[in-house]
C-alpha atoms as a PDB file:
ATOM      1  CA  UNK A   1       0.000   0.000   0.000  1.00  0.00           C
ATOM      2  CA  UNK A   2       1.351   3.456  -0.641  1.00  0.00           C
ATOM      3  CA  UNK A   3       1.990   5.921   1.700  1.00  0.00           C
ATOM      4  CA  UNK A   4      -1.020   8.747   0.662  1.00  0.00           C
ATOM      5  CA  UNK A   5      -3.534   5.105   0.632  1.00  0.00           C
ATOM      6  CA  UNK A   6      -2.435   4.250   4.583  1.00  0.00           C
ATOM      7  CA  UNK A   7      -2.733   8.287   5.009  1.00  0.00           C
ATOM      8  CA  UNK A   8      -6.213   8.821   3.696  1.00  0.00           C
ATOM      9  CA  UNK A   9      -7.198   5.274   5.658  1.00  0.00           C
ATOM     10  CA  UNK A  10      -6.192   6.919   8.990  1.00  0.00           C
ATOM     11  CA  UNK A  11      -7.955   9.957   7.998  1.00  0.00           C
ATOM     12  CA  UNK A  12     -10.816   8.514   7.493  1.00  0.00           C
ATOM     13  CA  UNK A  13     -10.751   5.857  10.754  1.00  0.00           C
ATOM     14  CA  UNK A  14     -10.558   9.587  12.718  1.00  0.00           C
ATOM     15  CA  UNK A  15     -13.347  11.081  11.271  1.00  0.00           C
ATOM     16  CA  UNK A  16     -15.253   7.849  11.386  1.00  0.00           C
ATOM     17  CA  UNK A  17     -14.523   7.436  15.265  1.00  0.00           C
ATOM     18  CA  UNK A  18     -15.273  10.900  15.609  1.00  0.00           C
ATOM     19  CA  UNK A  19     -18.966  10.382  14.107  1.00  0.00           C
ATOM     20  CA  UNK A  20     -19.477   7.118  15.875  1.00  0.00           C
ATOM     21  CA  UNK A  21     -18.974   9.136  19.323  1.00  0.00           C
ATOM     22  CA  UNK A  22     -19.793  12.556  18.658  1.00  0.00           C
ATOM     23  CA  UNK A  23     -23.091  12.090  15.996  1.00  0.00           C
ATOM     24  CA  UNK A  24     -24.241   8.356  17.103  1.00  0.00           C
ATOM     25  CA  UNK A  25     -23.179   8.639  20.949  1.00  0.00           C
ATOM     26  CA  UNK A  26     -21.512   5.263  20.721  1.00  0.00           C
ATOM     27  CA  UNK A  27     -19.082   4.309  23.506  1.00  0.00           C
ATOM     28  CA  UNK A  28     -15.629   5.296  22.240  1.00  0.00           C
ATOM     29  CA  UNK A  29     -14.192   1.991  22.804  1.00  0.00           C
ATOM     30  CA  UNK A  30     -16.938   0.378  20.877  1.00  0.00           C
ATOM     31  CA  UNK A  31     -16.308   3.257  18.649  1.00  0.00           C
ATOM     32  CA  UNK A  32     -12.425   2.361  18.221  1.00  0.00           C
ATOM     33  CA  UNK A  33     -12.572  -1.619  18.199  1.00  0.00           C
ATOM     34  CA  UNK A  34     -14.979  -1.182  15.383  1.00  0.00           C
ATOM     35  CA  UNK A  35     -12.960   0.897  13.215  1.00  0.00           C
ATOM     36  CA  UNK A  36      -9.937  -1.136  14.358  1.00  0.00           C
ATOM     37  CA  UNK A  37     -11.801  -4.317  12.847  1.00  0.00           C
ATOM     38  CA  UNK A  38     -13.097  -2.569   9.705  1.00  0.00           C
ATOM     39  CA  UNK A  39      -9.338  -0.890   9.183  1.00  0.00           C
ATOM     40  CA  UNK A  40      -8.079  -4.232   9.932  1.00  0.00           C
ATOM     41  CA  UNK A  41     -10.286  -5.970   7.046  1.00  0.00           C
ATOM     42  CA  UNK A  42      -9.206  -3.516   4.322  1.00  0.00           C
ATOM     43  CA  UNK A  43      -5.515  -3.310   4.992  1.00  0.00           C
ATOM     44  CA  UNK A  44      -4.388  -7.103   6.126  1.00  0.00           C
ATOM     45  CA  UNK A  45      -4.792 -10.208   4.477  1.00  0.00           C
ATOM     46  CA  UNK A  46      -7.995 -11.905   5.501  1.00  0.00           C
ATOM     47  CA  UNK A  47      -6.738 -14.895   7.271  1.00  0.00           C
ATOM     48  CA  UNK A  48      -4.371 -12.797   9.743  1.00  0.00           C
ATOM     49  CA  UNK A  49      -7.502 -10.189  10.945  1.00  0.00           C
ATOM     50  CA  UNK A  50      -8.498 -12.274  13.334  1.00  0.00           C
ATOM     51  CA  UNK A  51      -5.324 -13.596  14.634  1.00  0.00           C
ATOM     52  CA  UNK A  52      -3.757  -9.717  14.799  1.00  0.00           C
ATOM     53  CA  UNK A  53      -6.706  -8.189  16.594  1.00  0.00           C
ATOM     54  CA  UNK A  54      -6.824 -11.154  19.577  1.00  0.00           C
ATOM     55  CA  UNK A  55      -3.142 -10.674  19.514  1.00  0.00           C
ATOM     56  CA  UNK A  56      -3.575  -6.735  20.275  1.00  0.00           C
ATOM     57  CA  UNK A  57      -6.350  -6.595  21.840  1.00  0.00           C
ATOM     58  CA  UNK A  58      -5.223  -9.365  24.417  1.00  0.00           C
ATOM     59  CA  UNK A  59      -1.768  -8.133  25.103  1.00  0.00           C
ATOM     60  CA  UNK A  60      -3.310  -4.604  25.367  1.00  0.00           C
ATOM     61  CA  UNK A  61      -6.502  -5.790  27.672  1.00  0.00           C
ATOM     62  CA  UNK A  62      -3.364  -8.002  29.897  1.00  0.00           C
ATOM     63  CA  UNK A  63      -1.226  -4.470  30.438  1.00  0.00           C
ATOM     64  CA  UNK A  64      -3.587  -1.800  31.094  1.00  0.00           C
ATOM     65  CA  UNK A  65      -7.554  -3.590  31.674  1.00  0.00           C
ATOM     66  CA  UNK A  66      -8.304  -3.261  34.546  1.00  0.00           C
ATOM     67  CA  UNK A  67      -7.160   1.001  34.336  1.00  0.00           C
ATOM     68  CA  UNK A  68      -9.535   1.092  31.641  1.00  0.00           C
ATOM     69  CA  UNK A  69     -12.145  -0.595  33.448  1.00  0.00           C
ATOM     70  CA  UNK A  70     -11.923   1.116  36.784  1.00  0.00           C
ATOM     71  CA  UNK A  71     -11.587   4.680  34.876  1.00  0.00           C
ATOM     72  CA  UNK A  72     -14.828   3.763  32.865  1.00  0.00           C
ATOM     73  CA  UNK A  73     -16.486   2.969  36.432  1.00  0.00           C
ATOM     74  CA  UNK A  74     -15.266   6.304  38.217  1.00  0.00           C
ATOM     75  CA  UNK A  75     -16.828   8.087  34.976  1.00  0.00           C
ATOM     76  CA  UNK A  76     -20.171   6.557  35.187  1.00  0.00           C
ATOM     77  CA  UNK A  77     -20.229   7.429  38.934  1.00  0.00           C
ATOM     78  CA  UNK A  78     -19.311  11.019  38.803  1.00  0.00           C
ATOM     79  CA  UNK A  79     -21.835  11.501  35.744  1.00  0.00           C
ATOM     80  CA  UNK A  80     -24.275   9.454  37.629  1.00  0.00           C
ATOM     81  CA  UNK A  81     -24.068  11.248  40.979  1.00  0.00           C
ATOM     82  CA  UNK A  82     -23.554  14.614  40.046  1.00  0.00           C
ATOM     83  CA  UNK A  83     -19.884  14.828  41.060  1.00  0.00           C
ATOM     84  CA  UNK A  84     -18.638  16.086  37.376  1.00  0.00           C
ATOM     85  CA  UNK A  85     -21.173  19.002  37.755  1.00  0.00           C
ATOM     86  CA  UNK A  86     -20.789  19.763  41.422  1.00  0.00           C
ATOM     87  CA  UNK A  87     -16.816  20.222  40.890  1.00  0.00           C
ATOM     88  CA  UNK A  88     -17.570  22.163  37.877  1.00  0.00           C
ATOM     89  CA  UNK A  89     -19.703  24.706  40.178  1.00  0.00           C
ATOM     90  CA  UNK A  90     -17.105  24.359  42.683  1.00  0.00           C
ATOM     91  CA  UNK A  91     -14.686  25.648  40.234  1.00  0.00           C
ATOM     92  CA  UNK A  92     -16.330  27.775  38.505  1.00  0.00           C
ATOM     93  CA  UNK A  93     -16.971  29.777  42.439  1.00  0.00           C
ATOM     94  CA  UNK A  94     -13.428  29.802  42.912  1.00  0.00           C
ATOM     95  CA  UNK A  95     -12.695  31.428  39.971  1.00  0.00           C
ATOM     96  CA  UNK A  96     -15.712  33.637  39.619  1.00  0.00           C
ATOM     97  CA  UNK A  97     -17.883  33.856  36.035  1.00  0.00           C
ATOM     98  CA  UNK A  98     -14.935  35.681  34.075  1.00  0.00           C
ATOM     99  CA  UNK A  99     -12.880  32.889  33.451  1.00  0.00           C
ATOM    100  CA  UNK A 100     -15.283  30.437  32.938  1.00  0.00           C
ATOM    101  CA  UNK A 101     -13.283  28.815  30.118  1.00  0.00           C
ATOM    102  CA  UNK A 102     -10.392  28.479  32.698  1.00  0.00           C
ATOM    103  CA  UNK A 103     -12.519  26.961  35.101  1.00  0.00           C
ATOM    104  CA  UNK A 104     -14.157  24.308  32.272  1.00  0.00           C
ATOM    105  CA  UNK A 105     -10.558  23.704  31.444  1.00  0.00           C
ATOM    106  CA  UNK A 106      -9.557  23.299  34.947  1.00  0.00           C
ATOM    107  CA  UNK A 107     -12.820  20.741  35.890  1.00  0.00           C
ATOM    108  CA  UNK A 108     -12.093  18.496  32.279  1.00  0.00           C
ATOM    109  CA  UNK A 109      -8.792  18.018  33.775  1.00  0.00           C
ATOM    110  CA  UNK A 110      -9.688  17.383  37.218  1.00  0.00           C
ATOM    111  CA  UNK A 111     -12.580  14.586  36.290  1.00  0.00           C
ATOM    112  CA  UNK A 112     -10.381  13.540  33.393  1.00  0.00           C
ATOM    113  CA  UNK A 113      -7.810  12.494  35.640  1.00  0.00           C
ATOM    114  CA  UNK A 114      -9.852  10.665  38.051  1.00  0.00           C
END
């Protein structure tokens, strides 16, 4: 494959995971495994797909699962409770209605991190 083909390909996985989350409200890693697969289907042979996405996907799921899965767990409790908007009011007191761009910035970072 030439270099401008595997260029446009990742071009086009982005704005297809950016649709499947932003316009469909799909879970992003539903979002990503699927356009890993379809990816996957146009660029490798079709007896190695399968082989090379248990082979990632395993050794990824083995190194960093259960982050993933705790993180997704903290982020359905804070949306579920409240706690996302109650530290964005928190913030956005401290650091009063003028900078409320600083203070959104400040709150996506805090509950992003947790």
């Amino acid at each position: 494959m030439s270099i401008v083909t595997i260029s446009l390909l990742v071009l086009l996985s982005i704005v297809l995971i950016v649709i499947l989350t932003s316009v469909t409200k799909l879970n992003a890693f539903a979002s990503l495994f699927i356009v890993a697969l379809l990816l996957a289907m146009i660029a490798l042979p079709d007896k190695n797909v399968v082989e090379i996405l248990k082979e990632g996907f395993g050794s990824t799921m083995a190194s960093i699962g259960f982050l993933i899965i705790f993180g997704a767990i903290i982020a359905v409790v804070l949306e579920k409770t409240g706690g996302a908007i109650s530290i964005a009011n928190y913030v956005l007191s401290k650091t009063g209605h003028g900078k409320a761009a600083s203070a959104m910035g400040i709150t996506g970072f805090v509950v992003g991190s947790t």
